[in-house]
C-alpha atoms as a PDB file:
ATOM      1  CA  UNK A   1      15.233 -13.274  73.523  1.00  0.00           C
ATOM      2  CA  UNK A   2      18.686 -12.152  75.117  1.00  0.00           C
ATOM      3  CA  UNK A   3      21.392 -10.857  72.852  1.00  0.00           C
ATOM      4  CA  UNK A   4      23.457 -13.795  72.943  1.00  0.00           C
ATOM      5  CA  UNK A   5      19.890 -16.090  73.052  1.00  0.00           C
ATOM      6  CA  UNK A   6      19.501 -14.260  69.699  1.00  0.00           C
ATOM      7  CA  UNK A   7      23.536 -15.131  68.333  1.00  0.00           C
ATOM      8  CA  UNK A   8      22.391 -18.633  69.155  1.00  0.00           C
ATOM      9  CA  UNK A   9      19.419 -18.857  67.483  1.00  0.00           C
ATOM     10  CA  UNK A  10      20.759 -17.002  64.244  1.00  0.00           C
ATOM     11  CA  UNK A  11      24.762 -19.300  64.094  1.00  0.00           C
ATOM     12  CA  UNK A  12      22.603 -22.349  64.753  1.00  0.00           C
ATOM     13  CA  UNK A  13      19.820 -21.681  61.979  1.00  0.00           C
ATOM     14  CA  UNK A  14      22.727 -21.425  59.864  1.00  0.00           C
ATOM     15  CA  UNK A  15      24.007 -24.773  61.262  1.00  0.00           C
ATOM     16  CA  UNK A  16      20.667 -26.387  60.557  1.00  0.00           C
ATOM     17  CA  UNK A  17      20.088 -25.032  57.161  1.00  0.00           C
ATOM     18  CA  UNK A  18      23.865 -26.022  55.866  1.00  0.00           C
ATOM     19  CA  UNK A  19      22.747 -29.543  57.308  1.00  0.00           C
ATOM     20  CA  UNK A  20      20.488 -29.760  54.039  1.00  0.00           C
ATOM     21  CA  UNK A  21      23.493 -29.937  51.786  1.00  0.00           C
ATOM     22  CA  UNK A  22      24.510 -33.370  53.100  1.00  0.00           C
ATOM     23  CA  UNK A  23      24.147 -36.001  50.253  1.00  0.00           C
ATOM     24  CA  UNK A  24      21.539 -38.641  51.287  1.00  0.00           C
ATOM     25  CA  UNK A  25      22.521 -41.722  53.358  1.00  0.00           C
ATOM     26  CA  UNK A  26      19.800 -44.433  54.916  1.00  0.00           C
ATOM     27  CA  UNK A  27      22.541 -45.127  57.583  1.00  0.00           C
ATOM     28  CA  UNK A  28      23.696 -41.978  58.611  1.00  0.00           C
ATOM     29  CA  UNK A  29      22.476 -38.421  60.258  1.00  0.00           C
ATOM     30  CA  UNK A  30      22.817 -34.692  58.119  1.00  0.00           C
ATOM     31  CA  UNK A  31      24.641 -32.538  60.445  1.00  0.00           C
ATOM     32  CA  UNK A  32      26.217 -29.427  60.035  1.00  0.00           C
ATOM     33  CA  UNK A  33      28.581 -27.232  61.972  1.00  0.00           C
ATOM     34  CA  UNK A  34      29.884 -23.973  62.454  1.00  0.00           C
ATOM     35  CA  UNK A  35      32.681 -22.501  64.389  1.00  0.00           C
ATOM     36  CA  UNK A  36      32.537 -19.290  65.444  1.00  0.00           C
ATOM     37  CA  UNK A  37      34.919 -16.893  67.385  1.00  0.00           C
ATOM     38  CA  UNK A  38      34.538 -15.205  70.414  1.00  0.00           C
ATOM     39  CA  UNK A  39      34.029 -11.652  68.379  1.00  0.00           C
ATOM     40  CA  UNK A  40      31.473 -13.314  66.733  1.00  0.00           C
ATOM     41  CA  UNK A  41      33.371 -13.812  63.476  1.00  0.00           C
ATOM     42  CA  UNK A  42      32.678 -17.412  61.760  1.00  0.00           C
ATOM     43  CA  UNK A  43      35.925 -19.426  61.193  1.00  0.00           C
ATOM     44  CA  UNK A  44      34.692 -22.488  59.720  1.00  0.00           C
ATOM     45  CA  UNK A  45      31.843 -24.680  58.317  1.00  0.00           C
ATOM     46  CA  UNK A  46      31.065 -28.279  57.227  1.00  0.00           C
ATOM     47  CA  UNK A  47      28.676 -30.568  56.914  1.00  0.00           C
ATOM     48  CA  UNK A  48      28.107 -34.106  57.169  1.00  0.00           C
ATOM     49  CA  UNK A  49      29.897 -35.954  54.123  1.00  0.00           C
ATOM     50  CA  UNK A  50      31.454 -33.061  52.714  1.00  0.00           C
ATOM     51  CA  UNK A  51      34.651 -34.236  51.513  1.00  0.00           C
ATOM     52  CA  UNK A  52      34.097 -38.068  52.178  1.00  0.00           C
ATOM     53  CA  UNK A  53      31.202 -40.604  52.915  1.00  0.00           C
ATOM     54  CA  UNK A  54      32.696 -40.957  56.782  1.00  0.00           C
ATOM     55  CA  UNK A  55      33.231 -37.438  57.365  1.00  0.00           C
ATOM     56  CA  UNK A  56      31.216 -35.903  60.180  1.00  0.00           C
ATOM     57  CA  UNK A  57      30.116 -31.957  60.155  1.00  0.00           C
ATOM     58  CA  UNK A  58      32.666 -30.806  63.266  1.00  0.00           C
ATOM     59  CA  UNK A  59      35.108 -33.082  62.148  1.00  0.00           C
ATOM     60  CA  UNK A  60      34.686 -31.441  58.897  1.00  0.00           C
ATOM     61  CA  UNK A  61      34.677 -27.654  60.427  1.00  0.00           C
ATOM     62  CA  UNK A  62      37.556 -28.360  62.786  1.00  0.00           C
ATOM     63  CA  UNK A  63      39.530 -29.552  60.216  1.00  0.00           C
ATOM     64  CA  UNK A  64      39.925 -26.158  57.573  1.00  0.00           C
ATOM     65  CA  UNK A  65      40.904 -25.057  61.093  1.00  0.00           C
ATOM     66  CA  UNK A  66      43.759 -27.654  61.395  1.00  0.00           C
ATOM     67  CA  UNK A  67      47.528 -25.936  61.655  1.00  0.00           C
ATOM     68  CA  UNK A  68      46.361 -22.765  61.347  1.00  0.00           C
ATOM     69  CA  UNK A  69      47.030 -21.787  65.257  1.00  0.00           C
ATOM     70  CA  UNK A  70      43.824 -19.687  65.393  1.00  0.00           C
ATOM     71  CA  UNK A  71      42.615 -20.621  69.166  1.00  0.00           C
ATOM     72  CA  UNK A  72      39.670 -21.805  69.711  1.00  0.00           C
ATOM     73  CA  UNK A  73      39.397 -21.270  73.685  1.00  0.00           C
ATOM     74  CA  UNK A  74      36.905 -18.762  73.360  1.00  0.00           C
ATOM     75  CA  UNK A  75      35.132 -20.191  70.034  1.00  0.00           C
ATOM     76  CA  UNK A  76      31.743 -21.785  70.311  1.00  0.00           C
ATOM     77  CA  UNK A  77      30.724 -24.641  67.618  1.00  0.00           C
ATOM     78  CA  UNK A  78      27.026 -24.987  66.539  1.00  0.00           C
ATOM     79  CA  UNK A  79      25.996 -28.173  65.290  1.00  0.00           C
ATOM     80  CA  UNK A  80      22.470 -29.236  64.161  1.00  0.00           C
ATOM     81  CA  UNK A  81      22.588 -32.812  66.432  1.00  0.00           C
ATOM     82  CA  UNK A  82      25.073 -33.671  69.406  1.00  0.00           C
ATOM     83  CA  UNK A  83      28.777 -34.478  68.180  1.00  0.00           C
ATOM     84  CA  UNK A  84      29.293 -37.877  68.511  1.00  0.00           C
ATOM     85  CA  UNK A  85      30.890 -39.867  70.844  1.00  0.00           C
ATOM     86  CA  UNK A  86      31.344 -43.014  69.000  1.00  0.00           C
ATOM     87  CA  UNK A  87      32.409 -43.681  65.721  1.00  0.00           C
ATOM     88  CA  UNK A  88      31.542 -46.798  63.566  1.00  0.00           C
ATOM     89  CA  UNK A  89      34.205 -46.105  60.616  1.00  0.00           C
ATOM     90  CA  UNK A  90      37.311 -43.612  62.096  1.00  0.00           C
ATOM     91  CA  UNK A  91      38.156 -42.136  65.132  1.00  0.00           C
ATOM     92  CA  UNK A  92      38.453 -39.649  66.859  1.00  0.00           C
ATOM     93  CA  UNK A  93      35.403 -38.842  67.877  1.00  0.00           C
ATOM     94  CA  UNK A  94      33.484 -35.171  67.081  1.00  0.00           C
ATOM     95  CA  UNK A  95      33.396 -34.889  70.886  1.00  0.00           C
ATOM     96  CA  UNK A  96      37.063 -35.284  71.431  1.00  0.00           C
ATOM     97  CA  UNK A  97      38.051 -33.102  68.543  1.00  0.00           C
ATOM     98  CA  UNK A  98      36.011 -30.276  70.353  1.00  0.00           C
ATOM     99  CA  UNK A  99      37.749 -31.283  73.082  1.00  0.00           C
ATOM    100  CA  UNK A 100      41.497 -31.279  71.873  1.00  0.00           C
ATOM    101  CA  UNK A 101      40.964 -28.006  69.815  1.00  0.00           C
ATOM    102  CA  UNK A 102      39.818 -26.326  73.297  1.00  0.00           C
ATOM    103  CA  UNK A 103      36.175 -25.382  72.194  1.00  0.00           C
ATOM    104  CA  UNK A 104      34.523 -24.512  75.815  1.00  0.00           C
ATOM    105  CA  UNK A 105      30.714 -24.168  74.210  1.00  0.00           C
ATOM    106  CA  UNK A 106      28.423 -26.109  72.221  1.00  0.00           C
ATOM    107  CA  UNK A 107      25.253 -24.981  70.989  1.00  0.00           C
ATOM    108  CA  UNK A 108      23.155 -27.667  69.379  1.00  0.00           C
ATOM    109  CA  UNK A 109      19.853 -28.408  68.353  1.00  0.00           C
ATOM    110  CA  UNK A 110      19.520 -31.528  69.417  1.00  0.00           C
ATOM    111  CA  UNK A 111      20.769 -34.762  70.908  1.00  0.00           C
ATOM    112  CA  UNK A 112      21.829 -37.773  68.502  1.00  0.00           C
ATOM    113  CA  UNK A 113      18.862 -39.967  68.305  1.00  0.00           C
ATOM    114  CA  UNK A 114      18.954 -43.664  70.130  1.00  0.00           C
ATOM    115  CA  UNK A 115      18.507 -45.100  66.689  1.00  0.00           C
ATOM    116  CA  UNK A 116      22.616 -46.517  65.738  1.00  0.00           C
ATOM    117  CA  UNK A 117      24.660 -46.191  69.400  1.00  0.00           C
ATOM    118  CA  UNK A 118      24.099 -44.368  72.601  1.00  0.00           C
ATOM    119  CA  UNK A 119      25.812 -41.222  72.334  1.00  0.00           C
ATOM    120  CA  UNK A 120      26.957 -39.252  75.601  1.00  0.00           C
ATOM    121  CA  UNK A 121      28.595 -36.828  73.860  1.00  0.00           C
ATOM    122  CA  UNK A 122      26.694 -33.736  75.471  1.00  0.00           C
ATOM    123  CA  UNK A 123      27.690 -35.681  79.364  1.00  0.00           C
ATOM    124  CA  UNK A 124      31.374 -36.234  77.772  1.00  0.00           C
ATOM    125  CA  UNK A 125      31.381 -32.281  76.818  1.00  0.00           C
ATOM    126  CA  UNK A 126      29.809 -31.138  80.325  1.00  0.00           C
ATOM    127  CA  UNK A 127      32.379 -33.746  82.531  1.00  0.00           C
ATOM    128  CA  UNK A 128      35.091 -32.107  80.658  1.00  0.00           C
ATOM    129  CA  UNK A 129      34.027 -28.419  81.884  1.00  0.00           C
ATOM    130  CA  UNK A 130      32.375 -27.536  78.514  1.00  0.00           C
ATOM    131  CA  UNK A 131      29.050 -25.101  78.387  1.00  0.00           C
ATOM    132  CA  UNK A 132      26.495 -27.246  76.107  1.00  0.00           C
ATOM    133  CA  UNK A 133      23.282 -25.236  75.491  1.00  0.00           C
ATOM    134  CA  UNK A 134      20.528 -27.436  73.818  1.00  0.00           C
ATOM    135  CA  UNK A 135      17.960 -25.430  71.602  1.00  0.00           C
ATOM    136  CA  UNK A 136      15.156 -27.713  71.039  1.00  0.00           C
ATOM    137  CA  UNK A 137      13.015 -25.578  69.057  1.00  0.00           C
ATOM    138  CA  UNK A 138      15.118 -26.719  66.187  1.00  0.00           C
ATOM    139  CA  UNK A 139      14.749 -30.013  66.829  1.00  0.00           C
ATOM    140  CA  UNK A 140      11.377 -30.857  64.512  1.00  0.00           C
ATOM    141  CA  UNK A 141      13.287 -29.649  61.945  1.00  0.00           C
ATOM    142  CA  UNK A 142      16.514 -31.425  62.186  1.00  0.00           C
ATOM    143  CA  UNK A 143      14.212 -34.669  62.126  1.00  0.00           C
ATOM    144  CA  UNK A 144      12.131 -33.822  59.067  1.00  0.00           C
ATOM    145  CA  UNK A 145      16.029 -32.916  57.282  1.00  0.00           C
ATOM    146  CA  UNK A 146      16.667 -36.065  58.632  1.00  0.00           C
ATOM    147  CA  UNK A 147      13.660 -38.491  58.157  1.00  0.00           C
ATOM    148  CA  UNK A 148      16.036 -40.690  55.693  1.00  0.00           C
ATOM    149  CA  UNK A 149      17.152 -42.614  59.308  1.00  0.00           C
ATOM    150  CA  UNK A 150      15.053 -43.979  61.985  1.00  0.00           C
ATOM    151  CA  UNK A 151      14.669 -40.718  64.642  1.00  0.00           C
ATOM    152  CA  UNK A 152      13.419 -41.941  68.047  1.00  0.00           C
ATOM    153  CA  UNK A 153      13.912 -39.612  70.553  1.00  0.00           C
ATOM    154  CA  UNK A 154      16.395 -39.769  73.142  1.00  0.00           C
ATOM    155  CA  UNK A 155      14.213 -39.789  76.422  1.00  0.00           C
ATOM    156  CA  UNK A 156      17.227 -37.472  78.287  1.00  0.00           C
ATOM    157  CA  UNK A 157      15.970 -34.723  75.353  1.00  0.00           C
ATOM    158  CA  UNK A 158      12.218 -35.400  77.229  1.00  0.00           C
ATOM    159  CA  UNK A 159      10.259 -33.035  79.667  1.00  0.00           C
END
């Protein structure tokens, strides 16, 4: 493992375990999320339903980061499943918030499930010029945290 294979791993373990504080809800995924600087320094964290029953895990993250000018350019956000690219209950997206607070690298575990909508949030990311690295040896884990919701895999996550 590389030294910045290793970073990933470790930021995105984190990412997966602070997915397990998410309260419990048949209709929606445990995610969580962590930005972290260039010099490797974490700025934020958040999970799914944090603050509120419609809050997702970047849009939680992104927000402690909201007015305080810190820029994100060089920042990389790790998030236990793909941000989303469609929202049921608010908008914007978790895709376009990465996007408007000038993240250029996502590090996930793996891609949202074809179970509620068809997200293209990782194409979104990667049209807009963004590095998205997928880690899939996470990914048995993020569906046992999450075997509250139907899981079926997305077949783009397939060999």
């Amino acid at each position: 493992m590389t030294g910045r294979d290793s970073i990933d791993h470790r930021w995105l373990r984190a990412a997966v375990d602070l997915s397990r504080r998410c309260p419990s809800k048949p209709t929606a995924y445990a995610v969580g999320a962590i930005v972290v600087a260039r010099d490797g320094a974490e700025l934020a964290r958040g999970y799914s339903r944090e603050t509120d029953e419609h809050v997702h895990a970047e849009q939680s993250a992104l927000g402690k980061l909201a007015g305080t000018g810190v820029d994100l350019s060089g920042a990389t956000i790790y998030s236990s499943l793909e941000p989303c690219s469609v929202r049921a209950h608010a908008s914007p997206t978790c895709t376009q918030l990465i996007l408007v607070a000038g993240i250029r690298r996502v590090v996930l575990a793996m891609r949202e499930p074809l179970g509620f909508v068809d997200c293209q949030g990782v194409e979104l990311l990667e049209a807009a010029g963004v590095e998205v690295v997928e880690m899939p040896e996470f990914a048995d884990e993020v569906r046992l945290i999450n075997a509250h919701v139907p899981l079926d895999p997305d077949p783009r996550s397939l060999p």
